[in-house]
C-alpha atoms as a PDB file:
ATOM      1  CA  UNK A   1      11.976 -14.736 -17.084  1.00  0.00           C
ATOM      2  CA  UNK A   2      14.252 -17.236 -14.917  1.00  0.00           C
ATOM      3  CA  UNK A   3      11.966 -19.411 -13.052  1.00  0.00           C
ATOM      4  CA  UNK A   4      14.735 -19.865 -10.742  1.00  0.00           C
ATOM      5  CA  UNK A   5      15.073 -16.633  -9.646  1.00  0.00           C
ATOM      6  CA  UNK A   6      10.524 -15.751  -9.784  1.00  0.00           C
ATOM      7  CA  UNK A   7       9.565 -19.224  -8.148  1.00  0.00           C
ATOM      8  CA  UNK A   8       7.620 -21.804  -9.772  1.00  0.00           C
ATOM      9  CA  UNK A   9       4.872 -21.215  -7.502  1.00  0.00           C
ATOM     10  CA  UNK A  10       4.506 -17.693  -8.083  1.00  0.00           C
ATOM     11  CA  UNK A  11       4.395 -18.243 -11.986  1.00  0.00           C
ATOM     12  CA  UNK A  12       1.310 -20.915 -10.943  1.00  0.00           C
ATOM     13  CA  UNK A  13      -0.555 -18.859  -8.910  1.00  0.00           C
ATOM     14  CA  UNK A  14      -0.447 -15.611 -12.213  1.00  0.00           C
ATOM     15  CA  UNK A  15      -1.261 -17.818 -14.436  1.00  0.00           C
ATOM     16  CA  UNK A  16      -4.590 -19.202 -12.572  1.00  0.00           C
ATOM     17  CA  UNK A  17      -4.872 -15.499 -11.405  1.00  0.00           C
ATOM     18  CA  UNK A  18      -4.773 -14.486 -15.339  1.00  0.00           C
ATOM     19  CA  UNK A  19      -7.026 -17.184 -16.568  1.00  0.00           C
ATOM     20  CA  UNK A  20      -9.875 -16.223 -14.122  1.00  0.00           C
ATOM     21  CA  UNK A  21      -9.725 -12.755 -14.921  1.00  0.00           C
ATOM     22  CA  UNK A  22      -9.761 -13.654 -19.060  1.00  0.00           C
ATOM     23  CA  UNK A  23     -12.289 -16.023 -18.075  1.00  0.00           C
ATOM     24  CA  UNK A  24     -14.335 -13.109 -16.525  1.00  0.00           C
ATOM     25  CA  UNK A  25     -13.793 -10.452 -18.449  1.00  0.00           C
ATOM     26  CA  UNK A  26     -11.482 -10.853 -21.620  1.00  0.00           C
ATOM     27  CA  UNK A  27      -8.367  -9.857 -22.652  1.00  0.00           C
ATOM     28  CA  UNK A  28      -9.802  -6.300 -21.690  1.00  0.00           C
ATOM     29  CA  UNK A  29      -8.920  -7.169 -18.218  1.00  0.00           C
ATOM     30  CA  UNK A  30      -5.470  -8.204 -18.926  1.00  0.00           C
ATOM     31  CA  UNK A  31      -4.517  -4.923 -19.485  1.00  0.00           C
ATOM     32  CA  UNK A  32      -1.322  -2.795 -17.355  1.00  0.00           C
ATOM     33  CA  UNK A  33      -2.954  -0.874 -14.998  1.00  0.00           C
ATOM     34  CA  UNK A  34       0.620   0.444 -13.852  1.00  0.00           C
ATOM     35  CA  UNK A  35      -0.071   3.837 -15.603  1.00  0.00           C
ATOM     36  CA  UNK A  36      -3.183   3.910 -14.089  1.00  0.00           C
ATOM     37  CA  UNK A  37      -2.282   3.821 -10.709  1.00  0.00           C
ATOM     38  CA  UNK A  38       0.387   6.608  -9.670  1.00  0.00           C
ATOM     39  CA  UNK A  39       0.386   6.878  -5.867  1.00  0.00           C
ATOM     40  CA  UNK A  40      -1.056   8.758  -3.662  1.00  0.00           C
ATOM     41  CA  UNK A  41      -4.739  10.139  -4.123  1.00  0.00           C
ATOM     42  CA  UNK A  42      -4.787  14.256  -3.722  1.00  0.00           C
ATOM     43  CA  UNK A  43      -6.686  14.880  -0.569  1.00  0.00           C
ATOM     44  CA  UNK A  44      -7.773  18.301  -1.284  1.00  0.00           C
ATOM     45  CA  UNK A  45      -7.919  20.144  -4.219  1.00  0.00           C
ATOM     46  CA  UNK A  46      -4.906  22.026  -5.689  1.00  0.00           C
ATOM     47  CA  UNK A  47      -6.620  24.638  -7.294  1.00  0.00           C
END
């Protein structure tokens, strides 16, 4: 990553945002959540 280009505050504020959550929770919180989250929820069913 170039620092220059992300901003030193934004690294900052992920890494206090990551320790809390490790803190909380463990590494299982640490975990992409990308996949997880596609879009849009369905609003009716498509059966």
């Amino acid at each position: 990553m170039d620092v220059e280009i992300i901003g030193i505050q934004r690294i900052v504020s992920s890494g206090n945002r990551w320790r809390t959550s490790y803190k909380k929770n463990g590494a299982f919180d640490l975990r992409d959540t990308r996949k997880e989250k596609l879009g849009r929820k369905v609003r009716e069913n498509l059966n």
